[in-house]
PDB file of N, CA and C in Angstrom:
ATOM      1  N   UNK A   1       0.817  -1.180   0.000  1.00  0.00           N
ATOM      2  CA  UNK A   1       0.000   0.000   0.000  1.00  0.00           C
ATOM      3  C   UNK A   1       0.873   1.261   0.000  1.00  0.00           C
ATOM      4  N   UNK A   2       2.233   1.023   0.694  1.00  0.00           N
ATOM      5  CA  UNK A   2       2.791   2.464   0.809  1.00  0.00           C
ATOM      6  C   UNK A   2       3.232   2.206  -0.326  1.00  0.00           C
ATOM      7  N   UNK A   3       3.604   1.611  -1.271  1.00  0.00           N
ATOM      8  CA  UNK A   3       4.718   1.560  -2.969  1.00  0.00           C
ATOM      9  C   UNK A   3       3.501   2.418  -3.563  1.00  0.00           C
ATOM     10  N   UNK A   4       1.891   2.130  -3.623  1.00  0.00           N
ATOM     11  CA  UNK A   4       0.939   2.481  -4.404  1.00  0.00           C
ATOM     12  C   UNK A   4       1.484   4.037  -3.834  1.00  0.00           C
ATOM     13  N   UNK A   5       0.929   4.303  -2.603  1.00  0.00           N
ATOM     14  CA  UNK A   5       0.826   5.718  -2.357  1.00  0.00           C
ATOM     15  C   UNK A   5       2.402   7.202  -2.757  1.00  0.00           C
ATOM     16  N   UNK A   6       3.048   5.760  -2.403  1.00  0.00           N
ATOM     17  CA  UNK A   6       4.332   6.911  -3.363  1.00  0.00           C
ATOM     18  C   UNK A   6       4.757   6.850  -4.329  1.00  0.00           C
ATOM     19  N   UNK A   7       4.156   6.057  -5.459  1.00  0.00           N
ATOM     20  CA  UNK A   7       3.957   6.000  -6.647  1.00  0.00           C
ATOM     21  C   UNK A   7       3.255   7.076  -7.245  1.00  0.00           C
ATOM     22  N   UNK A   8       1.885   6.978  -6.368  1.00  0.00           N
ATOM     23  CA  UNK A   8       0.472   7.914  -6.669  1.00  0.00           C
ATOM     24  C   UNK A   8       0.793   9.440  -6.621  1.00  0.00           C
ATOM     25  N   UNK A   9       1.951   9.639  -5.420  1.00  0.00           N
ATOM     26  CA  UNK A   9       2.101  11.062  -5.071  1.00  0.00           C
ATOM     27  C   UNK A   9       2.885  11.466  -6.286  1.00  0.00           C
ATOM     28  N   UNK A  10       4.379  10.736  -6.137  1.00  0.00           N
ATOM     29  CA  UNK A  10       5.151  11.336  -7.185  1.00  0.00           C
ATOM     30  C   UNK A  10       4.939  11.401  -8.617  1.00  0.00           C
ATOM     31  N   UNK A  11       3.920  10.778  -9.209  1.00  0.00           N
ATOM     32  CA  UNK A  11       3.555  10.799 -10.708  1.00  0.00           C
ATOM     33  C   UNK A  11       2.553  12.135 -10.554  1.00  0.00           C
ATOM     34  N   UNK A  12       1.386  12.361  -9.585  1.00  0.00           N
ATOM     35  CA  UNK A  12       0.725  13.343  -9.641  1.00  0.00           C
ATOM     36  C   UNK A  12       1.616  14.472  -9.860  1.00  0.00           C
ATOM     37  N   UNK A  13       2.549  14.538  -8.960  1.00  0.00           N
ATOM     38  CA  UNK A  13       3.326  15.423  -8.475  1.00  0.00           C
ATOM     39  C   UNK A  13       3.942  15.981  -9.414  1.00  0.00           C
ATOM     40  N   UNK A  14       4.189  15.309 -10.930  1.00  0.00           N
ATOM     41  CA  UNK A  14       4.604  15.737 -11.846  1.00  0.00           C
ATOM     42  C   UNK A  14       3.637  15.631 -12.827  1.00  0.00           C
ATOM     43  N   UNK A  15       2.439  15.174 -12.942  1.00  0.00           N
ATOM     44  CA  UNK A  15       1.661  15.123 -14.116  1.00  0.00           C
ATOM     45  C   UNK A  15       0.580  16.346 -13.557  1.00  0.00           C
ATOM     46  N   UNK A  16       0.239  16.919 -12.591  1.00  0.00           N
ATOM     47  CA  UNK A  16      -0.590  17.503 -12.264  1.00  0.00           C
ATOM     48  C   UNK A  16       0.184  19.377 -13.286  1.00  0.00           C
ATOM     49  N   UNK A  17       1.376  19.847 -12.580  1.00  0.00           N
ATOM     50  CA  UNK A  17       1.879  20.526 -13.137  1.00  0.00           C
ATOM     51  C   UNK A  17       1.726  20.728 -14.692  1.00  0.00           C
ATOM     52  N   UNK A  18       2.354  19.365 -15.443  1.00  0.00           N
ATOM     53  CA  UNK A  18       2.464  19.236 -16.932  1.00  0.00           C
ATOM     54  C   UNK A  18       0.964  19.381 -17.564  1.00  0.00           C
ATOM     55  N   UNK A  19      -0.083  18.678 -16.998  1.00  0.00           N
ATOM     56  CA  UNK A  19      -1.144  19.346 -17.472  1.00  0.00           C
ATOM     57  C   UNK A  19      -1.810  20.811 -17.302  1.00  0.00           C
ATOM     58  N   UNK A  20      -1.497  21.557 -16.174  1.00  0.00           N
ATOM     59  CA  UNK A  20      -1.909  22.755 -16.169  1.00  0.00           C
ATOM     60  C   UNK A  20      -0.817  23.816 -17.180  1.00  0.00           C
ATOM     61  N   UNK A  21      -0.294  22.973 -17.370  1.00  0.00           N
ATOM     62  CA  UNK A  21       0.815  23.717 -18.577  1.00  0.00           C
ATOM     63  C   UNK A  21       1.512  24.685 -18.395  1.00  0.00           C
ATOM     64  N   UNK A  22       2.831  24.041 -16.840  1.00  0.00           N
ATOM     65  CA  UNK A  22       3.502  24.563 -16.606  1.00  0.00           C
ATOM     66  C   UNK A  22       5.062  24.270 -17.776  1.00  0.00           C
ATOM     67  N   UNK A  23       4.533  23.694 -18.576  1.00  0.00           N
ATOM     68  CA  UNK A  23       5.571  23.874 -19.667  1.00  0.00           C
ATOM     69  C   UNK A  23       5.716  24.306 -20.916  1.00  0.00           C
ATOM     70  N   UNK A  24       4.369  25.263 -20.816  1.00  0.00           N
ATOM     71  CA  UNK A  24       4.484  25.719 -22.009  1.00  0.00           C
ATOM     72  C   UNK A  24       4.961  27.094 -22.414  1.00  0.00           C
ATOM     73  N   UNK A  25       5.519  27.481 -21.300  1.00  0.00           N
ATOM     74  CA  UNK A  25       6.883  28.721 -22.062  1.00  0.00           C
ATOM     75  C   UNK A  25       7.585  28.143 -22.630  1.00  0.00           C
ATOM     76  N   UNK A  26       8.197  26.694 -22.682  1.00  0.00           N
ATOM     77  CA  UNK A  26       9.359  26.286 -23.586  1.00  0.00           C
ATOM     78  C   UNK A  26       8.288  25.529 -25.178  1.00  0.00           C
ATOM     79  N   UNK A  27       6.965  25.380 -25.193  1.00  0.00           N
ATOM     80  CA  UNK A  27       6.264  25.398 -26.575  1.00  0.00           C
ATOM     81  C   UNK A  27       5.716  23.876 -25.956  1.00  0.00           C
ATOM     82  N   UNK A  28       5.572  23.354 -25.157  1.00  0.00           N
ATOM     83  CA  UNK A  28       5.129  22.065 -24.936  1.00  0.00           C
ATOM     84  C   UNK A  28       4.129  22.132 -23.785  1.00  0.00           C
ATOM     85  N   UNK A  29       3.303  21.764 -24.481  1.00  0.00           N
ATOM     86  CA  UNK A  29       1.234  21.886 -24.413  1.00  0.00           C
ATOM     87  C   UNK A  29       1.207  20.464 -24.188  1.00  0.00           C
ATOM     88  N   UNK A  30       0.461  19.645 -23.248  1.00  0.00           N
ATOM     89  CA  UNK A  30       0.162  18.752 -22.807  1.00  0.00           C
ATOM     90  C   UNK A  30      -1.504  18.447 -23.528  1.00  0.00           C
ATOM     91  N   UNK A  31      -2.020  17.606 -24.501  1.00  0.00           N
ATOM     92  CA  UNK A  31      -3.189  18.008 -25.014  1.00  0.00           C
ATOM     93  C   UNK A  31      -4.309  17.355 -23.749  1.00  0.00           C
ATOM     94  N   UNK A  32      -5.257  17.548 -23.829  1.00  0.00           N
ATOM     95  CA  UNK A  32      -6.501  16.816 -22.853  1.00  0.00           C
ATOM     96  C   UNK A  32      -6.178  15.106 -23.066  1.00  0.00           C
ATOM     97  N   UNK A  33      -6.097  14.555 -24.430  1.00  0.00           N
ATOM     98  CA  UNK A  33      -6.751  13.081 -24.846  1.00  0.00           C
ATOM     99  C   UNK A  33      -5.188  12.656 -23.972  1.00  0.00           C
ATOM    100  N   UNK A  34      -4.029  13.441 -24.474  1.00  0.00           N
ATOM    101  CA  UNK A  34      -3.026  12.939 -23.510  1.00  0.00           C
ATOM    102  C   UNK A  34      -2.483  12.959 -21.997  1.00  0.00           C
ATOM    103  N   UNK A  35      -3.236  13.776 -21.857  1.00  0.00           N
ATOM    104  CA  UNK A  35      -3.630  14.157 -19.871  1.00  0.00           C
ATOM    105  C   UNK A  35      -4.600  12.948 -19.583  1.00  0.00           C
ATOM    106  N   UNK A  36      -5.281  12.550 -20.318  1.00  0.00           N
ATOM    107  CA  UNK A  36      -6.421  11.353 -19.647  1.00  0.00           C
ATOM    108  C   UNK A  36      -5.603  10.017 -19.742  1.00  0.00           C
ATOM    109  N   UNK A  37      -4.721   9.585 -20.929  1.00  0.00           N
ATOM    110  CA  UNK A  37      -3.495   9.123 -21.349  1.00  0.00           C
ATOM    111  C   UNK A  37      -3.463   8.429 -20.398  1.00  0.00           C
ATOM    112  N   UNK A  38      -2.240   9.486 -20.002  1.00  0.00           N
ATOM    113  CA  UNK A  38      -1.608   8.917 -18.912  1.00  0.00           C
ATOM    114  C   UNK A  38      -2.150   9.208 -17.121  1.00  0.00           C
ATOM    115  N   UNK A  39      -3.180   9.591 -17.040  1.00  0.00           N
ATOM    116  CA  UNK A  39      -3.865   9.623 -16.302  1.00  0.00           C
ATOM    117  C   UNK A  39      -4.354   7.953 -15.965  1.00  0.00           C
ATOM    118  N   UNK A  40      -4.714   7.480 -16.935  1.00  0.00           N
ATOM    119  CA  UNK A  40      -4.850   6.108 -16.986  1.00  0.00           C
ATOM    120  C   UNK A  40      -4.069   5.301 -17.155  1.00  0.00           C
ATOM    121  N   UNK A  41      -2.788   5.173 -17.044  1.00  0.00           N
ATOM    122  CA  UNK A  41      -1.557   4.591 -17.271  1.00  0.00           C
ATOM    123  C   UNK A  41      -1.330   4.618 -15.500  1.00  0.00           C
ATOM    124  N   UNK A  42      -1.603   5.888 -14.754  1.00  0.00           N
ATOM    125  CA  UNK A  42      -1.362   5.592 -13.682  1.00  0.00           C
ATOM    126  C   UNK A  42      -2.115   4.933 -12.840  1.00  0.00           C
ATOM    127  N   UNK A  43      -3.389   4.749 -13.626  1.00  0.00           N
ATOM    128  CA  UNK A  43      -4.328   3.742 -12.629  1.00  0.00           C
ATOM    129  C   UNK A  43      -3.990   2.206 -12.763  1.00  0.00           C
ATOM    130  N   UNK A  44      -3.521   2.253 -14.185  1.00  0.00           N
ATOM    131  CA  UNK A  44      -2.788   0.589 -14.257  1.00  0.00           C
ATOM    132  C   UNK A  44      -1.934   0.568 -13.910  1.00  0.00           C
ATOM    133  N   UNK A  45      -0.687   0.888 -13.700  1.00  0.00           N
ATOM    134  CA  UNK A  45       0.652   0.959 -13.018  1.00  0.00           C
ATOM    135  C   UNK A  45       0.170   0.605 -11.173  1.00  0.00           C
ATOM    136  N   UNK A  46      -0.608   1.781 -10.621  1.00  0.00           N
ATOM    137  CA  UNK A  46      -0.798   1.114  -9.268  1.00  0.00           C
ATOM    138  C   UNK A  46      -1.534  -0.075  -9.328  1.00  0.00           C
ATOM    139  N   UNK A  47      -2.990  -0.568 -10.028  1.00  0.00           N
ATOM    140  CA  UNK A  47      -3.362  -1.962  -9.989  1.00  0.00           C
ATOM    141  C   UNK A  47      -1.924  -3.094 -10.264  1.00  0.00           C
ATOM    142  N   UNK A  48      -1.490  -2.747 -11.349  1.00  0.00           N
ATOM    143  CA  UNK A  48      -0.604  -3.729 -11.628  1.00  0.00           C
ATOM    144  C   UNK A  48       0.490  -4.224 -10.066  1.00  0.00           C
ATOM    145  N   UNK A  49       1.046  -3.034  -9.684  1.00  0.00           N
ATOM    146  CA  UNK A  49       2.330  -3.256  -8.488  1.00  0.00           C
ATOM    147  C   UNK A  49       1.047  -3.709  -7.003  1.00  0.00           C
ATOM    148  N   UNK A  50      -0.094  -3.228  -7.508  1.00  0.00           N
ATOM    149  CA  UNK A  50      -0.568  -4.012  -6.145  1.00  0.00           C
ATOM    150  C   UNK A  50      -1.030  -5.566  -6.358  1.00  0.00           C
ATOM    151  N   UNK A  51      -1.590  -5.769  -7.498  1.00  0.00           N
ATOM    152  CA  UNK A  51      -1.581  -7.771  -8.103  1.00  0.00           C
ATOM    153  C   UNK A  51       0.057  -7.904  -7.861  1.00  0.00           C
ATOM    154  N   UNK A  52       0.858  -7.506  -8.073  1.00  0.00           N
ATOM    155  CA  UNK A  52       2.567  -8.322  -7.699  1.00  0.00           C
ATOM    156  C   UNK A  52       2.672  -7.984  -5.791  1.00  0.00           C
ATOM    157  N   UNK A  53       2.048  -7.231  -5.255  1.00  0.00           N
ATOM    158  CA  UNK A  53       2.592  -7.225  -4.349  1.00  0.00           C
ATOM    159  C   UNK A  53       1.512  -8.325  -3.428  1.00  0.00           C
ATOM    160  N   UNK A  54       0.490  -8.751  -3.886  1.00  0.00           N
ATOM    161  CA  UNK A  54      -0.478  -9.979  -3.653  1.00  0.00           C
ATOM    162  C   UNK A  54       0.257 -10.966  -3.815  1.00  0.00           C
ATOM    163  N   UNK A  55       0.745 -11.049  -5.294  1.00  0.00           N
ATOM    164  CA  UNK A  55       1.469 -12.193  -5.445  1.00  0.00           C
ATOM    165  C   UNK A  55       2.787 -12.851  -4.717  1.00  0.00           C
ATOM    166  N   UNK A  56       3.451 -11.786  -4.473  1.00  0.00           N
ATOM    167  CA  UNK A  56       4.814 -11.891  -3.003  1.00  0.00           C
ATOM    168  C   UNK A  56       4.180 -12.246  -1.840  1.00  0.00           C
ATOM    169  N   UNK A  57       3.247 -11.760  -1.669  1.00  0.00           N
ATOM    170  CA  UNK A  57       2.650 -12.118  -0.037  1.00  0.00           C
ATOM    171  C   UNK A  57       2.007 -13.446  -0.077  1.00  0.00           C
ATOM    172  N   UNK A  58       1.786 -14.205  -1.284  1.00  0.00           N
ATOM    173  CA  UNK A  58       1.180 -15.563  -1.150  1.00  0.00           C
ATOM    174  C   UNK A  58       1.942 -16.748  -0.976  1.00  0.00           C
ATOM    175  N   UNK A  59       3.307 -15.442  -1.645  1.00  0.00           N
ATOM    176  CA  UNK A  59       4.452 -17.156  -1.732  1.00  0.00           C
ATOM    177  C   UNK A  59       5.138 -17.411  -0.209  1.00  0.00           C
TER     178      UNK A  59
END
């Protein structure tokens, strides 16, 4: 549970920024379809490390 939660923080922690488009003084615009993207990349990334961390605790 704590791998999920500091997983969860530090990806927000940088995707939250990149979508409000704190990078676009240097010309790089984060579009919506790719903010939801990987928005959803991070919901599989924590499901995924929490099915492996099930799977360690069974063996």
């Amino acid at each position: 549970m704590i791998d999920n939660l500091i997983w969860a923080t530090g990806y927000n922690a940088l995707a939250i920024p990149l979508a409000a488009g704190a990078l676009y003084s240097f010309g790089i615009i984060l579009s919506p379809a790719a903010g939801a993207v990987l928005m959803s990349l991070s919901t599989v990334i924590v499901a995924v490390n929490a099915r492996l961390l099930k799977i360690k605790e069974d063996k």
